[in-house]
PDB file of N, CA and C in Angstrom:
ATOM      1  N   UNK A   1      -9.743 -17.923   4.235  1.00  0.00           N
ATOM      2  CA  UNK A   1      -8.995 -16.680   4.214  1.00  0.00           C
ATOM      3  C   UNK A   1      -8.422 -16.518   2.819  1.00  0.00           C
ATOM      4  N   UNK A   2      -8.596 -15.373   2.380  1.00  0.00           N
ATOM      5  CA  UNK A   2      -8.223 -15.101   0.870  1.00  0.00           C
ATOM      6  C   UNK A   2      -7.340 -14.032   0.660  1.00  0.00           C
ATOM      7  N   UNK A   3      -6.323 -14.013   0.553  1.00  0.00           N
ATOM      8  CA  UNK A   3      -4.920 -12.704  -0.192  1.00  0.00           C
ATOM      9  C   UNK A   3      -5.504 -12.090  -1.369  1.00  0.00           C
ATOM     10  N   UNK A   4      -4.995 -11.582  -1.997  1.00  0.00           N
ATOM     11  CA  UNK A   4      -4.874 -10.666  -3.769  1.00  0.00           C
ATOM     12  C   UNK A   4      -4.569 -11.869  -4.515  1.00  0.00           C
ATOM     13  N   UNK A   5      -3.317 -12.861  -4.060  1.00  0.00           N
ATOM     14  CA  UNK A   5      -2.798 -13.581  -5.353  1.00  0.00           C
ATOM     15  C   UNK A   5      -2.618 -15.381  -4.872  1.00  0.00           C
ATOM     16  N   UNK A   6      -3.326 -15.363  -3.705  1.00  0.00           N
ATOM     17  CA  UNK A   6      -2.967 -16.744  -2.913  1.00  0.00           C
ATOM     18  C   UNK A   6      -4.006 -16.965  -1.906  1.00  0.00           C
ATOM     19  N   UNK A   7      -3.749 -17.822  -1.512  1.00  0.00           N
ATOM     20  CA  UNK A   7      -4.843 -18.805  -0.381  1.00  0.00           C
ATOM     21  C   UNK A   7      -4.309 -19.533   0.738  1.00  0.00           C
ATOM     22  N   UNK A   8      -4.910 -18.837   2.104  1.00  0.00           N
ATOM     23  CA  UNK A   8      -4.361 -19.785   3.207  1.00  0.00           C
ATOM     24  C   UNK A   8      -5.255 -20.081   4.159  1.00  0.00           C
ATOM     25  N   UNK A   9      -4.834 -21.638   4.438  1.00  0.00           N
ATOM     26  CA  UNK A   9      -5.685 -22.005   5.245  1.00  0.00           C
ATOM     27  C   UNK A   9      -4.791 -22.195   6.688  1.00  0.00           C
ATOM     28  N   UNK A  10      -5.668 -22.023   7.854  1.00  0.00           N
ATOM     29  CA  UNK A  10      -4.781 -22.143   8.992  1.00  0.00           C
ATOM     30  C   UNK A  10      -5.392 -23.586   9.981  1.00  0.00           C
ATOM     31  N   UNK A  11      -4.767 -24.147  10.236  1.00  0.00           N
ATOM     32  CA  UNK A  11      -5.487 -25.881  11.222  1.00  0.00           C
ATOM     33  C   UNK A  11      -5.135 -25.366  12.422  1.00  0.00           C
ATOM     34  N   UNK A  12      -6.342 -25.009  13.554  1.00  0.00           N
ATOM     35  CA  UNK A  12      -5.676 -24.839  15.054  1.00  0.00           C
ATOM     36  C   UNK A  12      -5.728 -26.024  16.045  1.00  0.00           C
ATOM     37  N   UNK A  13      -4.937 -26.298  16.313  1.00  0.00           N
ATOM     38  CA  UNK A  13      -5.259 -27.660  17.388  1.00  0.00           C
ATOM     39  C   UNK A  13      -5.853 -27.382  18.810  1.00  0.00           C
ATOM     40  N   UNK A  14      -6.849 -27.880  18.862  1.00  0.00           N
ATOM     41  CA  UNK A  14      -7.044 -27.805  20.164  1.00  0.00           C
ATOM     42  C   UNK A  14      -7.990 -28.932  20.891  1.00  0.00           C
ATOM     43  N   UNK A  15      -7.830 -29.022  22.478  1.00  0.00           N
ATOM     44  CA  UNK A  15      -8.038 -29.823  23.400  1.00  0.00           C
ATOM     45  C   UNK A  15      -8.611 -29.838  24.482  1.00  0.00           C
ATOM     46  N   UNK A  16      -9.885 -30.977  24.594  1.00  0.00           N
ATOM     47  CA  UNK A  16     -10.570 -29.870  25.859  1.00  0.00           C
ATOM     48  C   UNK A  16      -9.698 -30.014  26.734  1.00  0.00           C
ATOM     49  N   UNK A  17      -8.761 -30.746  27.414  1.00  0.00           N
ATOM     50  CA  UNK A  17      -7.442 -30.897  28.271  1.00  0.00           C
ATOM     51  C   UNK A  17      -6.829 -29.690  28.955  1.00  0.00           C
ATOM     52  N   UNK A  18      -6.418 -28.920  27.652  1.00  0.00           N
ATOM     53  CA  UNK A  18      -5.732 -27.877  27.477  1.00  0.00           C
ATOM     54  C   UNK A  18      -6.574 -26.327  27.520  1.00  0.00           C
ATOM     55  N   UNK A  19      -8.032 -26.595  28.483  1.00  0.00           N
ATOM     56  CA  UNK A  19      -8.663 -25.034  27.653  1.00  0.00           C
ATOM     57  C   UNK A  19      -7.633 -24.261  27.847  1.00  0.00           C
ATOM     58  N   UNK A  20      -6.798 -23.389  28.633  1.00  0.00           N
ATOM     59  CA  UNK A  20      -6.384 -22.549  28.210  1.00  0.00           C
ATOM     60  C   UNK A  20      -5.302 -22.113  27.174  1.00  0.00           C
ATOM     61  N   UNK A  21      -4.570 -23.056  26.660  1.00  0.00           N
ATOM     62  CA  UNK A  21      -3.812 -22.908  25.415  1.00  0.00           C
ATOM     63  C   UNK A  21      -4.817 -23.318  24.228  1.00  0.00           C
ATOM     64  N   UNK A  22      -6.024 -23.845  24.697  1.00  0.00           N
ATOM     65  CA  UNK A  22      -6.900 -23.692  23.580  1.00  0.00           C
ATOM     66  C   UNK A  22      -7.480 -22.904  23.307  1.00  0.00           C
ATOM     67  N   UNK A  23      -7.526 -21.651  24.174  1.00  0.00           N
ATOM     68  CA  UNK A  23      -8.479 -20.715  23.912  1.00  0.00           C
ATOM     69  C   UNK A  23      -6.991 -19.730  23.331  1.00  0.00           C
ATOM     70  N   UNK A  24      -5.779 -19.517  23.749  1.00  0.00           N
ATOM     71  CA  UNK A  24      -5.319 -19.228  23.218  1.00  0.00           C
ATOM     72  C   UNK A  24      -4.618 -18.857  21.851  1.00  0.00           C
ATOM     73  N   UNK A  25      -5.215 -20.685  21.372  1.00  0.00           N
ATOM     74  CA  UNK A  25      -4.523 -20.481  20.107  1.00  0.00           C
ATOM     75  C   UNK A  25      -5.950 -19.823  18.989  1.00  0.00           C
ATOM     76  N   UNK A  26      -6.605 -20.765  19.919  1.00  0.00           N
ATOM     77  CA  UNK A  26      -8.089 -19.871  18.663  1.00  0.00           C
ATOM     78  C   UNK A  26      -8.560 -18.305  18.692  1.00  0.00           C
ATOM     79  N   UNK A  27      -7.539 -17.462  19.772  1.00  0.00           N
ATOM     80  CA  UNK A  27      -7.867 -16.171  19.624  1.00  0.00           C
ATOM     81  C   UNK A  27      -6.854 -15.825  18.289  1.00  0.00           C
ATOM     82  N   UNK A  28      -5.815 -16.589  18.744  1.00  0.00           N
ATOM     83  CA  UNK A  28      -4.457 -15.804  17.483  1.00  0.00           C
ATOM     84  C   UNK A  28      -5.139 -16.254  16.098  1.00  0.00           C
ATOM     85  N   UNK A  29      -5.937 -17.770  16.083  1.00  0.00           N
ATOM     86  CA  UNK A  29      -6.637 -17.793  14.709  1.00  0.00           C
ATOM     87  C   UNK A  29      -7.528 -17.090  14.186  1.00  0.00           C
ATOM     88  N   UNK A  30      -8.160 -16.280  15.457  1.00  0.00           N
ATOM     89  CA  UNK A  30      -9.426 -15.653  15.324  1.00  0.00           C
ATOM     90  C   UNK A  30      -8.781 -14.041  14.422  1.00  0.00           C
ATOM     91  N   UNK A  31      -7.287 -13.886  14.982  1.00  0.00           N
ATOM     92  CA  UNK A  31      -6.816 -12.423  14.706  1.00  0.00           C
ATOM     93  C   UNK A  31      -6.226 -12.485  13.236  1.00  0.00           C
ATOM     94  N   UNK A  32      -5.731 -13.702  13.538  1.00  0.00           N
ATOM     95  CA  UNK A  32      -4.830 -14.033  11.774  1.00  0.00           C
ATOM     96  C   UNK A  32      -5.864 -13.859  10.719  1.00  0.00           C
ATOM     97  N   UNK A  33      -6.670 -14.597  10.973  1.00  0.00           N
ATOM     98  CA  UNK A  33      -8.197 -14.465   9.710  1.00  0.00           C
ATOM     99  C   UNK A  33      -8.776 -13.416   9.584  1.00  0.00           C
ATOM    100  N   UNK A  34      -8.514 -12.255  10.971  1.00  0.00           N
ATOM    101  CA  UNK A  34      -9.094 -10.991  10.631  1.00  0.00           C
ATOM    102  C   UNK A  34      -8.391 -10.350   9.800  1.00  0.00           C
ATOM    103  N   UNK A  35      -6.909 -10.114  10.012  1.00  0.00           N
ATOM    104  CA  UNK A  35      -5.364  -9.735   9.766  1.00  0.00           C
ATOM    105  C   UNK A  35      -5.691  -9.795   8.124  1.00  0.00           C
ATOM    106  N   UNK A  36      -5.743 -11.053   7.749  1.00  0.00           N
ATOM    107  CA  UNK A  36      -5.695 -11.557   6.169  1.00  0.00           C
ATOM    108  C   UNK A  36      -7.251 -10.882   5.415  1.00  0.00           C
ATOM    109  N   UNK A  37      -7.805 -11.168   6.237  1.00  0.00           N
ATOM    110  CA  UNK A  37      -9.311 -10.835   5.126  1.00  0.00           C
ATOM    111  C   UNK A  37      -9.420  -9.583   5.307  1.00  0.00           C
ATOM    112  N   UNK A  38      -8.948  -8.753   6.007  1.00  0.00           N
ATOM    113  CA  UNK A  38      -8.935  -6.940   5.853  1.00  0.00           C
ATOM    114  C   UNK A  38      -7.702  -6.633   5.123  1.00  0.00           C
ATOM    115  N   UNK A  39      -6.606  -7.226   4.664  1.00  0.00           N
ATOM    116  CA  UNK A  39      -5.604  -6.893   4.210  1.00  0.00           C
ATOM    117  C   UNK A  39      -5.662  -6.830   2.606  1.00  0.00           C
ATOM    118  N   UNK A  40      -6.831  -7.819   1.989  1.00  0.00           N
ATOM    119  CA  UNK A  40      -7.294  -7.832   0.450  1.00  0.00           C
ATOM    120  C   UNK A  40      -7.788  -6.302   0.056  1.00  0.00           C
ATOM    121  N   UNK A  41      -8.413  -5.789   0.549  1.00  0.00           N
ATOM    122  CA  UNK A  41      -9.081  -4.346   0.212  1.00  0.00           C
ATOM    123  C   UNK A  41      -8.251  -3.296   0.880  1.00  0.00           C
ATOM    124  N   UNK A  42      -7.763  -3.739   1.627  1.00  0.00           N
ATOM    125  CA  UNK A  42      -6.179  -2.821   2.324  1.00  0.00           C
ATOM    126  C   UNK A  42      -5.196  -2.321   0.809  1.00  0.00           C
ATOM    127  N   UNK A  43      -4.896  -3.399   0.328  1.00  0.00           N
ATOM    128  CA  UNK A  43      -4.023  -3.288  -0.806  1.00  0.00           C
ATOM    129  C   UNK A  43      -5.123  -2.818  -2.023  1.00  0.00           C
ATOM    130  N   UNK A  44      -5.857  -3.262  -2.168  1.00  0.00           N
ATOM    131  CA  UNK A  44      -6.763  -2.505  -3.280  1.00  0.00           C
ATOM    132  C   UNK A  44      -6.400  -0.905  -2.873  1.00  0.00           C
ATOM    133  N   UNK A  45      -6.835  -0.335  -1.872  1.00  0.00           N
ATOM    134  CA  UNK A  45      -6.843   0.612  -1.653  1.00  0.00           C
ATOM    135  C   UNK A  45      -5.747   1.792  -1.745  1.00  0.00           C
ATOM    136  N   UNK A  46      -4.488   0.814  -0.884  1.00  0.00           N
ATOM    137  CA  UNK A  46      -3.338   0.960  -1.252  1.00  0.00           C
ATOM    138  C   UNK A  46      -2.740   1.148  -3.087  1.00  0.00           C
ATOM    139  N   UNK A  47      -2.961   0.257  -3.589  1.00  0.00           N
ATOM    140  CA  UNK A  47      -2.716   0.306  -5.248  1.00  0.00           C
ATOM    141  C   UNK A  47      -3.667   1.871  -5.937  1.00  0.00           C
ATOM    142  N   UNK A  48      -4.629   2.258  -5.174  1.00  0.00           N
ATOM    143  CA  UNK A  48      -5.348   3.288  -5.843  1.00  0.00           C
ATOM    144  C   UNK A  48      -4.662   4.503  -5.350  1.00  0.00           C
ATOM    145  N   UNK A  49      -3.905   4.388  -4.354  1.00  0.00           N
ATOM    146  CA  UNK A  49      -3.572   5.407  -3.630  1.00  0.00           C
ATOM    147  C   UNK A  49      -1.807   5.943  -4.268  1.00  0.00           C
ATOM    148  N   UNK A  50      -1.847   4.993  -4.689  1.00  0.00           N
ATOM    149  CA  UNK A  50      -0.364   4.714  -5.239  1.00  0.00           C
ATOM    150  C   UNK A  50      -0.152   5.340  -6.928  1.00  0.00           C
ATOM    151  N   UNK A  51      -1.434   4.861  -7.664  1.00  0.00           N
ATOM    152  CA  UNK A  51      -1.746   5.200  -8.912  1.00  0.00           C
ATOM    153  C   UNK A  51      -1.599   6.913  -9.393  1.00  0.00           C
ATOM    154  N   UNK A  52      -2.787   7.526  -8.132  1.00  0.00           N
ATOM    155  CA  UNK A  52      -2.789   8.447  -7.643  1.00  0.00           C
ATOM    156  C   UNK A  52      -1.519   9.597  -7.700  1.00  0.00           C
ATOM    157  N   UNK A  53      -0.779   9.018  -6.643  1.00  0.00           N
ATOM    158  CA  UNK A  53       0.909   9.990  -6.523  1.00  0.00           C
ATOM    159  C   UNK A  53       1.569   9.947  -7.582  1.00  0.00           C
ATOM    160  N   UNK A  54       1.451   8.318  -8.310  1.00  0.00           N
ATOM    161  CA  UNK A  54       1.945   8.437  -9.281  1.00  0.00           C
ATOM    162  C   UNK A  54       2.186   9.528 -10.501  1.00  0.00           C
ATOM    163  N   UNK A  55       0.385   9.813 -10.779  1.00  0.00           N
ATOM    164  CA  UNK A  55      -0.054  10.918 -11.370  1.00  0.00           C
ATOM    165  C   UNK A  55       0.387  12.034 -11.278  1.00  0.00           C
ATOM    166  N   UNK A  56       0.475  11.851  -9.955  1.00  0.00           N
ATOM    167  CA  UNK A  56       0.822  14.088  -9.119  1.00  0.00           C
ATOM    168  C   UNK A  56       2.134  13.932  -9.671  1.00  0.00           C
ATOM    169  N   UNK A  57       3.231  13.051  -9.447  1.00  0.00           N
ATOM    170  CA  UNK A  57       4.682  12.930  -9.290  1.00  0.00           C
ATOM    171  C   UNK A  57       5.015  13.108 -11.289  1.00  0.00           C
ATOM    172  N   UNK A  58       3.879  12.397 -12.209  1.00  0.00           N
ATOM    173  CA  UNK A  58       4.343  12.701 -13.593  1.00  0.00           C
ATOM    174  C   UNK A  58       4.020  14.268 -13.943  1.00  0.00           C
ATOM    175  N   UNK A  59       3.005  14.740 -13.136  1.00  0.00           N
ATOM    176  CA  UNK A  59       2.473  16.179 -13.854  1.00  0.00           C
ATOM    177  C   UNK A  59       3.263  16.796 -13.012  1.00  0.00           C
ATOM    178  N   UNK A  60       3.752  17.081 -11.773  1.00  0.00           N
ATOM    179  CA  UNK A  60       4.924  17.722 -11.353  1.00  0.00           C
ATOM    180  C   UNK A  60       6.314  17.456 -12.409  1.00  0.00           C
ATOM    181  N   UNK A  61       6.791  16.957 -12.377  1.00  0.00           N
ATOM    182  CA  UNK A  61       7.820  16.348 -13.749  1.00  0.00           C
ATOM    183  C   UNK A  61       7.830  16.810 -15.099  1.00  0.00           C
ATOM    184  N   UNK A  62       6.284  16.809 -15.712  1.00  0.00           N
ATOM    185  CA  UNK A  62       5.776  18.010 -16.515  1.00  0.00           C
ATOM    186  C   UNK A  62       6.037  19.546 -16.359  1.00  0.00           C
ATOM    187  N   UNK A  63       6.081  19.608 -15.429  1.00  0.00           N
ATOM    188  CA  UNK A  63       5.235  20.937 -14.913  1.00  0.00           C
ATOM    189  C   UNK A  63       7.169  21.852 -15.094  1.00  0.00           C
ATOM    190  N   UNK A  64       8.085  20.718 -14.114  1.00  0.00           N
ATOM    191  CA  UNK A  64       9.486  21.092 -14.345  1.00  0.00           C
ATOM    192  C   UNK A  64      10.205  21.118 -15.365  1.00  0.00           C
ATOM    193  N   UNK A  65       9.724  20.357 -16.079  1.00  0.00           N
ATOM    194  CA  UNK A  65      10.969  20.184 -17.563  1.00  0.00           C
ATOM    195  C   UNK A  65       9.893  21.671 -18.182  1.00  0.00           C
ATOM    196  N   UNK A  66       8.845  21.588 -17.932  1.00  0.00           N
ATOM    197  CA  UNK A  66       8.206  22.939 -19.049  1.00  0.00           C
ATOM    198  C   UNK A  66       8.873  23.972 -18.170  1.00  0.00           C
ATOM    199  N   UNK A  67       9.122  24.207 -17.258  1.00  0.00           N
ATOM    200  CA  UNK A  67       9.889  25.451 -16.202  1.00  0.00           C
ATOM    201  C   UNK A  67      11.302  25.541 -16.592  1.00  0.00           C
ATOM    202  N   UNK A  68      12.013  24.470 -16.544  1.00  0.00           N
ATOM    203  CA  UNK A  68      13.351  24.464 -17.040  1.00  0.00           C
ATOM    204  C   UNK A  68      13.208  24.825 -18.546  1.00  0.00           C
ATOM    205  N   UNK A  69      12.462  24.419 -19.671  1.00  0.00           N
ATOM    206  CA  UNK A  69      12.380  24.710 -20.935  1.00  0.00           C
ATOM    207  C   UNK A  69      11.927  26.174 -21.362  1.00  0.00           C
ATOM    208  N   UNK A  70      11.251  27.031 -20.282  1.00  0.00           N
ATOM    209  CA  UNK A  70      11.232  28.364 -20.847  1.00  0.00           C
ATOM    210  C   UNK A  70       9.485  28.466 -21.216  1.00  0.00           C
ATOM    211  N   UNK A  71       8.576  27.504 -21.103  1.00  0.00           N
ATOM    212  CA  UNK A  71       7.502  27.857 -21.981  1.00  0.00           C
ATOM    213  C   UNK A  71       6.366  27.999 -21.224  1.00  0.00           C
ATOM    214  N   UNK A  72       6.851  27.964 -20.183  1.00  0.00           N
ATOM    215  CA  UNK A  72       5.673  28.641 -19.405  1.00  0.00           C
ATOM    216  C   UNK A  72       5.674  29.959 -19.402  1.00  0.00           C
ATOM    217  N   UNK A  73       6.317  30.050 -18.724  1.00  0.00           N
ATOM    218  CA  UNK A  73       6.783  31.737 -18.506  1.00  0.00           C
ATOM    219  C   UNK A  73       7.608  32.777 -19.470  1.00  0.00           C
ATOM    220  N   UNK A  74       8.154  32.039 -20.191  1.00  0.00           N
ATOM    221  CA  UNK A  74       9.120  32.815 -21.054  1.00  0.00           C
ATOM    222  C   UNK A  74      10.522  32.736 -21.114  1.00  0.00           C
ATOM    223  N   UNK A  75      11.018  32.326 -19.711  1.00  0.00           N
ATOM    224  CA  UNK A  75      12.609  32.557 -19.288  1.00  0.00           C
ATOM    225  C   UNK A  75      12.815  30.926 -18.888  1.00  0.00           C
ATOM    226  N   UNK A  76      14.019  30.469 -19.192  1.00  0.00           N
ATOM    227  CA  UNK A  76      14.278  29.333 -19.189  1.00  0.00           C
ATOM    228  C   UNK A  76      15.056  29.014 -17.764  1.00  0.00           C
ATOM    229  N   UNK A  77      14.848  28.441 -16.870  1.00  0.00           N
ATOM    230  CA  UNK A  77      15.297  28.125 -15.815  1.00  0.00           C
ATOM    231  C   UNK A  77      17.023  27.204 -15.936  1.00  0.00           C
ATOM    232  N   UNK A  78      18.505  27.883 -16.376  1.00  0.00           N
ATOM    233  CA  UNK A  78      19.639  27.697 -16.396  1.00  0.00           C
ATOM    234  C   UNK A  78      20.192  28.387 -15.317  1.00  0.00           C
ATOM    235  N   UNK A  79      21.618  27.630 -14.493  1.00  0.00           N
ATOM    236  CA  UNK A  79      22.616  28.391 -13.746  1.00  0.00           C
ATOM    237  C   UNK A  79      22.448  29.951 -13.876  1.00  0.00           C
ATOM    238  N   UNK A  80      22.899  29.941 -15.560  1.00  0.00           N
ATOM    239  CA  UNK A  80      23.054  31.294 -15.227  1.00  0.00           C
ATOM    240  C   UNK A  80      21.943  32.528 -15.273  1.00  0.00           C
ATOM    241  N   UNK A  81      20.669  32.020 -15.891  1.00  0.00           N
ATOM    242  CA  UNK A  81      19.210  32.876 -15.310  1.00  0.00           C
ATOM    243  C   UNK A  81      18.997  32.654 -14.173  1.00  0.00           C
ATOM    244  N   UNK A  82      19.406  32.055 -13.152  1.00  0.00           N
ATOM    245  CA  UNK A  82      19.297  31.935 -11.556  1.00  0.00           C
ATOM    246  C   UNK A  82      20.079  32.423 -10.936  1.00  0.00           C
ATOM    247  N   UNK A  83      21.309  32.899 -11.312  1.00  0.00           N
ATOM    248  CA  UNK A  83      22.685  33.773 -11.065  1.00  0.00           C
ATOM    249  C   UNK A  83      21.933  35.459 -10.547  1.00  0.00           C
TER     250      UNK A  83
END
């Protein structure tokens, strides 16, 4: 099982004694290893998605200080031009 920045390994114990807490624990191992190895490209995905808004959120920010500054349009967005 492999993360973005780390490595885990999981040891399940089990016993033929015990099948049913053995089958138990090797389903939760079976889910944890799914859990972790879909979660690497989860966050890739996540980080692109993030980059993304980032973008929208600086050119909106742009978009306001040029609105407040007058140079889009002509008229400078102050109290009292909104009055």
């Amino acid at each position: 099982v492999t993360g973005t920045s780390a490595r885990v390994c999981m040891v399940a114990a089990v016993h033929p004694n015990h099948a049913q807490e053995s089958a138990s624990t090797l389903r939760y191992a079976h889910q944890y290893s799914a859990l972790q190895t879909s979660s690497g490209s989860r966050v890739s995905d996540l980080t692109s998605e993030v980059r993304q808004q980032q973008r929208r959120v600086d050119g909106l920010k742009r978009a306001f200080e040029s609105a407040c500054a007058g140079t889009e349009h002509g008229i400078a967005w102050t109290p009292e031009a909104l009055s």
